[in-house]
N, C-alpha and C. Protein backbone atom coordinates (compact mmCIF):
# COMPACT_ATOMS: atom_id res chain seq x y z
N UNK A 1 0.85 -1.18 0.00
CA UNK A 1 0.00 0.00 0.00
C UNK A 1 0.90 1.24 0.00
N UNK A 2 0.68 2.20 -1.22
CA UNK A 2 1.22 3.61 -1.26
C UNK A 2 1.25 4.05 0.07
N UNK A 3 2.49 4.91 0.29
CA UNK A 3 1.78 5.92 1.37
C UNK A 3 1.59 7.03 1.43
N UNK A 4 0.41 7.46 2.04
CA UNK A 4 -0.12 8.79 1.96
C UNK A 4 1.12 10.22 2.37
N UNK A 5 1.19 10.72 1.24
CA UNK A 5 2.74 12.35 1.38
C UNK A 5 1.90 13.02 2.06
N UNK A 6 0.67 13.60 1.38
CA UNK A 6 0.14 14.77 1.78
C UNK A 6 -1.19 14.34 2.06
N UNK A 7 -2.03 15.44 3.37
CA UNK A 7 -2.81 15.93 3.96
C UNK A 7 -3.26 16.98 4.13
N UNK A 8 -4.87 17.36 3.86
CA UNK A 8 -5.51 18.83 3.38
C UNK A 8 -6.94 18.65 3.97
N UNK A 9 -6.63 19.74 5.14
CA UNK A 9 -7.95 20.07 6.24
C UNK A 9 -8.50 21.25 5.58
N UNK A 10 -9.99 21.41 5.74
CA UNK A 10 -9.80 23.00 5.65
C UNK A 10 -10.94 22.85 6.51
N UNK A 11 -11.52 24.59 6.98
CA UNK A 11 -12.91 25.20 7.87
C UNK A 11 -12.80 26.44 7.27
N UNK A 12 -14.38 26.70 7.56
CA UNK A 12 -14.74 27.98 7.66
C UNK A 12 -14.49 28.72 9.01
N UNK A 13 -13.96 29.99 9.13
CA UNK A 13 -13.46 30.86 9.84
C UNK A 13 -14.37 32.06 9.51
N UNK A 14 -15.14 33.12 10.16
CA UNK A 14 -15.57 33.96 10.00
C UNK A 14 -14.86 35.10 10.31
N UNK A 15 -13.95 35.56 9.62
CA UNK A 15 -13.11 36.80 9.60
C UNK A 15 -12.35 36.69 8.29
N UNK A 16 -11.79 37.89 8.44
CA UNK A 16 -11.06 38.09 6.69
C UNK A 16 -9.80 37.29 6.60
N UNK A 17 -9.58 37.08 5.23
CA UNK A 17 -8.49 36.60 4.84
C UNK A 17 -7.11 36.95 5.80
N UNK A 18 -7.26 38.38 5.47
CA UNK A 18 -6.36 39.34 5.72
C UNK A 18 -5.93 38.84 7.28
N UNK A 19 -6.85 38.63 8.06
CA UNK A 19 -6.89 38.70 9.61
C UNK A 19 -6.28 37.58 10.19
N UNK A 20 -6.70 36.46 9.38
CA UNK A 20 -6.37 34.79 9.78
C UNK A 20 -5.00 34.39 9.21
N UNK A 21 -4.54 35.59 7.83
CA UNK A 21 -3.12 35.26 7.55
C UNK A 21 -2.25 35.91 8.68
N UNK A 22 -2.51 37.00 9.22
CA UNK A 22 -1.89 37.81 10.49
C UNK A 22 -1.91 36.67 11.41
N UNK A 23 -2.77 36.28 11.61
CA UNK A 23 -2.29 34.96 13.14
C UNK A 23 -1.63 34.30 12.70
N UNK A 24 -1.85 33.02 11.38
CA UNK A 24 -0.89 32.20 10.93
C UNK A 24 0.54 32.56 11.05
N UNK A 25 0.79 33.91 10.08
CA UNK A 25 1.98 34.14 9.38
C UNK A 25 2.82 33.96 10.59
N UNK A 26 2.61 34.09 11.75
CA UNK A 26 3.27 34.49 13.23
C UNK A 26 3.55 33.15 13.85
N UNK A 27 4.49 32.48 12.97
CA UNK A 27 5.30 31.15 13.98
C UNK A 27 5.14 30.62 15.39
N UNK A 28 5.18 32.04 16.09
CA UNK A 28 5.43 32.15 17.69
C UNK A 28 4.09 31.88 18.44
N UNK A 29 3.37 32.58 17.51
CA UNK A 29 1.86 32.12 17.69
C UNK A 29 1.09 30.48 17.71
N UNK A 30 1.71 29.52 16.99
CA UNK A 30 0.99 28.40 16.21
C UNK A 30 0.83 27.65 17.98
N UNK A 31 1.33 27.67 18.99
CA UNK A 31 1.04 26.71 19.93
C UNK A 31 -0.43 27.46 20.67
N UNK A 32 -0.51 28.35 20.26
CA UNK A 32 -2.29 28.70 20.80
C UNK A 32 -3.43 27.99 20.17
N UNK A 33 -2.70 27.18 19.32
CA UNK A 33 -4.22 26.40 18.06
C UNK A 33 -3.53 24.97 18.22
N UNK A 34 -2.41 24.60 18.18
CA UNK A 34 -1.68 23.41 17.87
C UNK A 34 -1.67 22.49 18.99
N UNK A 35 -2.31 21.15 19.14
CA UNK A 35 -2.02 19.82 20.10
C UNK A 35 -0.33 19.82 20.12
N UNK A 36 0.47 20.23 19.19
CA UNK A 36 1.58 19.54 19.31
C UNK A 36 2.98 20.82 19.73
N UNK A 37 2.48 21.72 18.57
CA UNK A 37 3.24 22.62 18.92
C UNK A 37 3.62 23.54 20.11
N UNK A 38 4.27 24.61 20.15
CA UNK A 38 4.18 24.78 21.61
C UNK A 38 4.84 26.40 21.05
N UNK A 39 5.08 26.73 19.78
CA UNK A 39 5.72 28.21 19.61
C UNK A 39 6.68 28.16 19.07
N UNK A 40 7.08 28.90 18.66
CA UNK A 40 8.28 28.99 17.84
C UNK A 40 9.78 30.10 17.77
N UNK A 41 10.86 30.26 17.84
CA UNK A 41 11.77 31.36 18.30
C UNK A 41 11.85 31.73 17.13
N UNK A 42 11.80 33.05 17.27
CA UNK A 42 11.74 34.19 15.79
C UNK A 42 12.12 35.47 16.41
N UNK A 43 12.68 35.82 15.39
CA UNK A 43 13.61 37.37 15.77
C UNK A 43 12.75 38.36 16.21
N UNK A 44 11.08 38.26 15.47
CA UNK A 44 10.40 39.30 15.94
C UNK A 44 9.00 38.85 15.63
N UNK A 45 8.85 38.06 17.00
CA UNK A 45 7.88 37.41 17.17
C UNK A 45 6.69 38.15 17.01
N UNK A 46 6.17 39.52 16.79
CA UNK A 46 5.09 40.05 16.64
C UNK A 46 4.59 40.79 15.44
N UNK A 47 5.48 40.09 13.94
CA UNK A 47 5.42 40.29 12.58
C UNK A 47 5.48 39.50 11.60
N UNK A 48 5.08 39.63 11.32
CA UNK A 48 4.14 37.80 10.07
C UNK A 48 5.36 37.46 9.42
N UNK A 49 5.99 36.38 9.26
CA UNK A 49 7.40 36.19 8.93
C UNK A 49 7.25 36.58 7.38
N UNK A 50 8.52 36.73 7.27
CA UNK A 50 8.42 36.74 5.63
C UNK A 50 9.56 35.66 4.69
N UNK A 51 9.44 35.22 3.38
CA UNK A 51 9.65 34.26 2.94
C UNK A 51 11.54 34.23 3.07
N UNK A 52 12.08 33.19 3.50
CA UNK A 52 13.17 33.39 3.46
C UNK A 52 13.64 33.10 5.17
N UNK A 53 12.86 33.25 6.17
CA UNK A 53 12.89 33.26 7.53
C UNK A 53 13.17 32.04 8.02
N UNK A 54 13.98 31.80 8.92
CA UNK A 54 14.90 30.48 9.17
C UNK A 54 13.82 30.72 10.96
N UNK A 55 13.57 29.63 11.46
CA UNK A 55 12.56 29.39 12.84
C UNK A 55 12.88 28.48 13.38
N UNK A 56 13.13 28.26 14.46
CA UNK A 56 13.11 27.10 15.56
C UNK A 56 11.73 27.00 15.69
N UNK A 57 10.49 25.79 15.77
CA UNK A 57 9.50 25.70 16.09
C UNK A 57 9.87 24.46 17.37
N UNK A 58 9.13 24.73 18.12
CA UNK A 58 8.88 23.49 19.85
C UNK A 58 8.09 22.84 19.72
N UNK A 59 8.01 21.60 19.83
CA UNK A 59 7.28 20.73 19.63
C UNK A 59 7.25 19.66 21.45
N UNK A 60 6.00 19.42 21.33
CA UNK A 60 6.02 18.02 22.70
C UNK A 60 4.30 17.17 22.42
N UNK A 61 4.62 15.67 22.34
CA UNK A 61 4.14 15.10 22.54
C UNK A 61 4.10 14.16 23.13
N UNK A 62 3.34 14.17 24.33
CA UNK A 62 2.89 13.48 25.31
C UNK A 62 4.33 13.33 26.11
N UNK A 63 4.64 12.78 26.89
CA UNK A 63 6.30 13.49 27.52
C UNK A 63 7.77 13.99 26.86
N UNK A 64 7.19 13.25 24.92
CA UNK A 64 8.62 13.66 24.31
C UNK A 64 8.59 15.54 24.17
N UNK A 65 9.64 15.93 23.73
CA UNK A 65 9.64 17.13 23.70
C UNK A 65 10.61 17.24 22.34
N UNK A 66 10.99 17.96 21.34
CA UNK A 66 12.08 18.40 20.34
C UNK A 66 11.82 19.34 19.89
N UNK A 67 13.05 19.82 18.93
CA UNK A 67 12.64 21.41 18.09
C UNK A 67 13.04 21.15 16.81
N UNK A 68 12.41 21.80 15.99
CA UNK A 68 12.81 21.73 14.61
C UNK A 68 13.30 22.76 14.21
N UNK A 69 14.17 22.82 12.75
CA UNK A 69 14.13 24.11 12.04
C UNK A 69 13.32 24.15 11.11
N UNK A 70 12.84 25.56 10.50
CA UNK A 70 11.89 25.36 9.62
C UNK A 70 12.43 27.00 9.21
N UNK A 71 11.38 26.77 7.55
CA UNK A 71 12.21 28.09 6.69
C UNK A 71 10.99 28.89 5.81
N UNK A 72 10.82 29.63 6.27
CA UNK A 72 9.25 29.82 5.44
C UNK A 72 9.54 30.22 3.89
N UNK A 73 8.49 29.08 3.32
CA UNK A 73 8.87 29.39 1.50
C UNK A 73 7.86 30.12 1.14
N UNK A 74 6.77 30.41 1.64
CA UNK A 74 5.74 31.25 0.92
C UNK A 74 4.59 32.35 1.92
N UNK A 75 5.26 33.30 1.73
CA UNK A 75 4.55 34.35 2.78
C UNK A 75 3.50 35.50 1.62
N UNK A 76 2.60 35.29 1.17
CA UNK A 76 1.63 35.79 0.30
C UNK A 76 0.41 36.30 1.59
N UNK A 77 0.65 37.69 2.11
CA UNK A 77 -0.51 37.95 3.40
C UNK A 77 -2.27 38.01 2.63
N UNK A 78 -3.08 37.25 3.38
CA UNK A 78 -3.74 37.33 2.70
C UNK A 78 -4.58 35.81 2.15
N UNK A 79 -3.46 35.16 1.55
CA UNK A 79 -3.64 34.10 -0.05
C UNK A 79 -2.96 33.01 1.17
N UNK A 80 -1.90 32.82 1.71
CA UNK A 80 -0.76 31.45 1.12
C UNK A 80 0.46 32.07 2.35
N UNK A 81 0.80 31.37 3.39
CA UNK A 81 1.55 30.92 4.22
C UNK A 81 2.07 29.67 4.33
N UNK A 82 3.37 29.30 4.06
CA UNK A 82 4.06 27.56 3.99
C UNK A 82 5.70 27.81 4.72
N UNK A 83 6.17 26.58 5.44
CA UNK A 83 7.38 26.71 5.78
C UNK A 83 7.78 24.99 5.51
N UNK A 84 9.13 25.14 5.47
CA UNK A 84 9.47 23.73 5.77
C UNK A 84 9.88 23.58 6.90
N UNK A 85 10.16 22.06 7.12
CA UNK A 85 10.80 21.44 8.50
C UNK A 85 11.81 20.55 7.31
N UNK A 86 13.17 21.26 8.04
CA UNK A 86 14.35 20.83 7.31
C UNK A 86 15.83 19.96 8.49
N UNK A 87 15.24 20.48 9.58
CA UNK A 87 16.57 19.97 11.02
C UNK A 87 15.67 19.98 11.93
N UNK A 88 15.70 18.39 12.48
CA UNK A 88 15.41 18.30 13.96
C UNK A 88 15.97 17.46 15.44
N UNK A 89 15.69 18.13 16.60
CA UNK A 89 16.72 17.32 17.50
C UNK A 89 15.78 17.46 19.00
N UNK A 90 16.62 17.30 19.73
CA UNK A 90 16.11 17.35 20.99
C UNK A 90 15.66 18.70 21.40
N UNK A 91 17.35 19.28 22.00
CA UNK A 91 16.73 21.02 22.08
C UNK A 91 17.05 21.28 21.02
N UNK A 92 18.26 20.87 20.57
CA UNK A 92 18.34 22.07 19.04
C UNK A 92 18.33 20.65 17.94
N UNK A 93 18.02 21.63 16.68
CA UNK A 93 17.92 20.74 15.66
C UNK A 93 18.80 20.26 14.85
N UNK A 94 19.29 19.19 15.29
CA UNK A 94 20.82 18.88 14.88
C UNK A 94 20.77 17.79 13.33
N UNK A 95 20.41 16.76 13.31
CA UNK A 95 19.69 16.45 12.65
C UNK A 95 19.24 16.92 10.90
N UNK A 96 19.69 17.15 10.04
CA UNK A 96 19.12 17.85 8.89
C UNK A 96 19.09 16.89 7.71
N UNK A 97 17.65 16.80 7.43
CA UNK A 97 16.81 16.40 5.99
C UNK A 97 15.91 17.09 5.89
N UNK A 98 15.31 16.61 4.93
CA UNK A 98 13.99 16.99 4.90
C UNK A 98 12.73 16.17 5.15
N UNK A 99 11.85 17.04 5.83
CA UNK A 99 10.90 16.16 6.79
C UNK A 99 9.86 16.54 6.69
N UNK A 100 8.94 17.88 6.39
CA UNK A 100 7.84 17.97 6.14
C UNK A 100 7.56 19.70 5.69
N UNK A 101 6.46 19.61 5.07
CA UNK A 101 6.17 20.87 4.10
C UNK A 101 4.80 21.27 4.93
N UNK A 102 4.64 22.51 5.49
CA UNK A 102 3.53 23.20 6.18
C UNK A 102 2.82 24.12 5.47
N UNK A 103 1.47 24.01 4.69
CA UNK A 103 0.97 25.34 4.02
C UNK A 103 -0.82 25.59 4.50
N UNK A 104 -0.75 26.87 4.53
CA UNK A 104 -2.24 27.38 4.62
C UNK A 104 -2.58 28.27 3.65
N UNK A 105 -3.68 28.03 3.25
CA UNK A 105 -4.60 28.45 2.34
C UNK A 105 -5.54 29.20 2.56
N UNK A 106 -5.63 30.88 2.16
CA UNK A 106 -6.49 31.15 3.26
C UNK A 106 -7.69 32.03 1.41
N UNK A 107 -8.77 31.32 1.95
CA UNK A 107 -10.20 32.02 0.41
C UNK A 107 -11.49 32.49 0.95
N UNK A 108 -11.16 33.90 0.59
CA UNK A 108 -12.51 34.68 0.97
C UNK A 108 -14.03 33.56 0.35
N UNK A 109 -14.55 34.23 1.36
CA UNK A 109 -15.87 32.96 1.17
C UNK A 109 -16.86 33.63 1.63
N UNK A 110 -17.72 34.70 1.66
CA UNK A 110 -18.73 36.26 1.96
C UNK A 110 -17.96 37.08 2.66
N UNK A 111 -18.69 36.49 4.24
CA UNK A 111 -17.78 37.35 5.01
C UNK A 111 -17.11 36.41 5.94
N UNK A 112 -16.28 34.63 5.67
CA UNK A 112 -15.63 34.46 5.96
C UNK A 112 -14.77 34.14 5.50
N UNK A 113 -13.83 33.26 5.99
CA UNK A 113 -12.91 32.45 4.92
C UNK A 113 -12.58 31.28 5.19
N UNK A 114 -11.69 30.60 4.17
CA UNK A 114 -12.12 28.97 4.27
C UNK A 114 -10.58 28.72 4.06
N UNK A 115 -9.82 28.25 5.54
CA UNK A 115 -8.20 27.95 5.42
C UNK A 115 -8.13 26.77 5.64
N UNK A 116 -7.43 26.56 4.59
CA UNK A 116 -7.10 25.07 4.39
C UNK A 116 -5.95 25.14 4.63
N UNK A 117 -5.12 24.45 5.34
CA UNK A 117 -3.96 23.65 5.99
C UNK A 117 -3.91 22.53 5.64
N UNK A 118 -2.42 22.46 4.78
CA UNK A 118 -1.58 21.11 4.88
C UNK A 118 -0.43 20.40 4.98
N UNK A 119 -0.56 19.12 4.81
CA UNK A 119 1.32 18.61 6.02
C UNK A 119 1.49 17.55 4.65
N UNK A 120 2.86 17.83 4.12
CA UNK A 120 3.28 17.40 3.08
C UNK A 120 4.58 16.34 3.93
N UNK A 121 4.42 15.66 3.60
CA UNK A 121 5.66 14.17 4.05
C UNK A 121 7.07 14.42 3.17
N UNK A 122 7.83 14.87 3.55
CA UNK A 122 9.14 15.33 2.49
C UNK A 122 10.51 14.11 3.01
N UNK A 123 10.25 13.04 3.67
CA UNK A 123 10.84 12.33 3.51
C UNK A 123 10.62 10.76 2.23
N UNK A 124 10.62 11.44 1.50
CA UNK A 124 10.30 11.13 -0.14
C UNK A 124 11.62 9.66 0.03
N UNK A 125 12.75 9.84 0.41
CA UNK A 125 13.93 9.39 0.01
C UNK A 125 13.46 7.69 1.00
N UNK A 126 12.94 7.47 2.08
CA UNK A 126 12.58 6.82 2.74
C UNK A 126 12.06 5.52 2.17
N UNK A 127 11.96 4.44 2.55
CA UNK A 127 11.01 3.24 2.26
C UNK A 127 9.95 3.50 3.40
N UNK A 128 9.02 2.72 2.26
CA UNK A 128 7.74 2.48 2.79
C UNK A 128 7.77 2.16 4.17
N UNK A 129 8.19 0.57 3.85
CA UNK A 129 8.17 0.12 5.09
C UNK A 129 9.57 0.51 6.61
N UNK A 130 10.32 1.54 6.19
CA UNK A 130 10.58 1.87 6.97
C UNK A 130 10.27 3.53 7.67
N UNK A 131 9.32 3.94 6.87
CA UNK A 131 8.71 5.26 7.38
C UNK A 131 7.61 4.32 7.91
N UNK A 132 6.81 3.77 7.65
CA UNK A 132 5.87 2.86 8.58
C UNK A 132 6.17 2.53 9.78
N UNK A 133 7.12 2.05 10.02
CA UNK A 133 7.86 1.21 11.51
C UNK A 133 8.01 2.39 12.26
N UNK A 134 8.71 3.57 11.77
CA UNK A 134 8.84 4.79 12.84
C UNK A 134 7.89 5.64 12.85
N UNK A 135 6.83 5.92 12.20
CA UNK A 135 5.79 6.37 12.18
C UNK A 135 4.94 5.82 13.22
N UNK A 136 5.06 4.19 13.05
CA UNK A 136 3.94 3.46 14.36
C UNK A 136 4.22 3.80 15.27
N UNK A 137 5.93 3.62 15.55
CA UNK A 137 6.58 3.87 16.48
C UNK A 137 5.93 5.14 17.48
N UNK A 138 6.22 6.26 17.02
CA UNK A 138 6.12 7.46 17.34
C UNK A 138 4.84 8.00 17.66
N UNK A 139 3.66 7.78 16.56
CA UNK A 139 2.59 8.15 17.12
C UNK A 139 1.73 7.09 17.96
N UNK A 140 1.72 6.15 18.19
CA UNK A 140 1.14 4.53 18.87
C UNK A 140 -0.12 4.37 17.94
N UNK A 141 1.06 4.20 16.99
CA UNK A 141 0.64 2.83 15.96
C UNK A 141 -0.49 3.28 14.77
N UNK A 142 -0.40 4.98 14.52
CA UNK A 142 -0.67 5.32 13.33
C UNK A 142 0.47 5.46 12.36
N UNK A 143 0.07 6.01 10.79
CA UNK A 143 1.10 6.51 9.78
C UNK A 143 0.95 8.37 10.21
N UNK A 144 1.88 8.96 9.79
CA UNK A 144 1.91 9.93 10.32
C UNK A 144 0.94 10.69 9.21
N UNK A 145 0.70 10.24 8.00
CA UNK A 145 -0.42 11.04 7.75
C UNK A 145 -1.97 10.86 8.52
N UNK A 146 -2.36 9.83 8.87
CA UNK A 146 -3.84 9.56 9.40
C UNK A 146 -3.43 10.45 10.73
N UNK A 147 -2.26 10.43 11.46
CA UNK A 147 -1.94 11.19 12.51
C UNK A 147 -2.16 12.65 12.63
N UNK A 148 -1.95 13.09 11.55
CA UNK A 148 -1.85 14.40 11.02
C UNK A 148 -3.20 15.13 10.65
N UNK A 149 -3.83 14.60 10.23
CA UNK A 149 -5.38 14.38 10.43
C UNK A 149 -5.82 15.10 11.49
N UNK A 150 -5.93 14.49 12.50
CA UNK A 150 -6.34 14.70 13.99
C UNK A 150 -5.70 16.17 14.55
N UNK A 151 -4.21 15.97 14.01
CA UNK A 151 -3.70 17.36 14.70
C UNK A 151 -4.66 18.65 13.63
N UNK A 152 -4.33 18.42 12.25
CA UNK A 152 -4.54 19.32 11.82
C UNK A 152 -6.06 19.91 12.35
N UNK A 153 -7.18 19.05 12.41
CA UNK A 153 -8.26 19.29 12.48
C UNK A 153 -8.57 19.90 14.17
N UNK A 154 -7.46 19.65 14.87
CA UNK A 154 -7.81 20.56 16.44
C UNK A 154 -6.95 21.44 15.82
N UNK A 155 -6.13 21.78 15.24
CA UNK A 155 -5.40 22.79 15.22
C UNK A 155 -6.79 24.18 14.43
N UNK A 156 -7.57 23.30 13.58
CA UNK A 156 -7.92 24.21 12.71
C UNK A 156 -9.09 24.76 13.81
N UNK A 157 -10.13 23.67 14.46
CA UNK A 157 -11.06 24.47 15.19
C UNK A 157 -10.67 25.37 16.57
N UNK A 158 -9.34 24.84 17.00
CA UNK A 158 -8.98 25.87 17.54
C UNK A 158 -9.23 27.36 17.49
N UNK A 159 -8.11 27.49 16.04
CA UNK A 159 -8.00 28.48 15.51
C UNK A 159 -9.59 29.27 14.89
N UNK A 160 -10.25 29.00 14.41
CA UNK A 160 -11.54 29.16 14.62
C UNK A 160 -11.82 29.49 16.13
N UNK A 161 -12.49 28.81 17.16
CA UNK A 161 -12.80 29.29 18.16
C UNK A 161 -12.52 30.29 18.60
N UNK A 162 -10.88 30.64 18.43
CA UNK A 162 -10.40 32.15 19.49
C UNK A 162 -10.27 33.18 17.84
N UNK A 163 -10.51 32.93 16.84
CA UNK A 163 -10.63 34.29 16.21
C UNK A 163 -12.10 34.46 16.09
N UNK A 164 -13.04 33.49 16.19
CA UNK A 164 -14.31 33.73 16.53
C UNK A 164 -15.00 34.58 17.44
N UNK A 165 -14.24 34.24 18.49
CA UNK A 165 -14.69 34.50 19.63
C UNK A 165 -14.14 36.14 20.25
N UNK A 166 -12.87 36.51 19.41
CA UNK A 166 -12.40 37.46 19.62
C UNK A 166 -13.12 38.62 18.84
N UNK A 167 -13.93 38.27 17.73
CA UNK A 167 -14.54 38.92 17.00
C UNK A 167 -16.03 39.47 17.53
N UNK A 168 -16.50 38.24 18.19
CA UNK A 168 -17.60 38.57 19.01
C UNK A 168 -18.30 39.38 19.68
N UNK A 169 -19.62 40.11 19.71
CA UNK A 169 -19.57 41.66 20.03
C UNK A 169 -19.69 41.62 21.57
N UNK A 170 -19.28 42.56 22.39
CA UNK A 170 -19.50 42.73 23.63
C UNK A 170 -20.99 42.53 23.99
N UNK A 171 -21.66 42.11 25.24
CA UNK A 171 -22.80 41.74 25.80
C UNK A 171 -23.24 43.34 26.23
N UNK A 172 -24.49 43.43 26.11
CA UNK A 172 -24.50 45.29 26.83
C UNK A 172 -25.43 44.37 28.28
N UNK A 173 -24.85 45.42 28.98
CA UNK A 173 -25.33 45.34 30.33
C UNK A 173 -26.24 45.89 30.66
């Protein structure tokens, strides 16, 4: 059986394009929506990266903990946010291949929009059956795409909920 590279969530979000690429674009931000992530070190954590930007992202699941590097290839505010994951390690990312491709999609849709997020498998060079064995390994006993699944889809209603909710009009008293 092939195995699945890529994975593509999307939701409706009720706010602008414009608004939901501002949270994305912001690395440092992604552990407020993310099961896995936890934030990311960036020179200036309070400006939408732009293409070319080298990131430590933090990662922990369930007691493991590591960091990756990652490099953002497509900063379009608005349209299209993607980075790679190219080095990873414990604390630092020592480690360097290539390991996975991150993009969001963000399409006006009235007055919301509809971001689609996806996790591209960039260990291409791999066998099947040995991206299988560490894949089981790691997540207990999925492939890391069906895995990816699950994250993506809390990651996405997350993200929904608190720009929802931030949008929300005050109660009058």
């Amino acid at each position: 059986m092939p195995r699945t590279l890529t994975v593509t969530r999307s939701i409706l979000v009720k706010a602008s394009p414009s608004s939901v690429y501002a949270e994305i674009a912001r690395p440092a931000r992604m552990g407020r929506w993310s099961p896995e992530n936890l934030g990311a070190t960036v020179p200036r954590p309070d400006e939408p990266a732009q293409v070319g930007l080298v990131f430590e992202g933090h990662n922990k699941r369930g007691p493991f903990r590591w960091t990756t590097r990652c490099t953002v290839i497509a900063a379009e505010p608005g349209r299209r946010f993607a980075f790679r994951v190219h080095a990873i390690g414990l604390k630092r990312p020592r480690l360097r291949a290539p390991i996975a491709t991150w993009e969001y999609r963000f399409t006006e849709q009235g007055d919301a929009t509809r971001v689609t997020e996806s996790w591209t498998d960039d260990r291409r060079s791999w066998p099947t059956l040995l991206a299988n064995a560490f894949d089981f390994a790691v997540t207990g006993g999925k492939t890391f795409a069906a895995f990816q699944v699950g994250n993506i889809d809390r990651t996405l209603r997350n993200l929904k909920r608190e720009l929802e909710t931030d949008r929300a009009p005050e109660p009058h008293s």
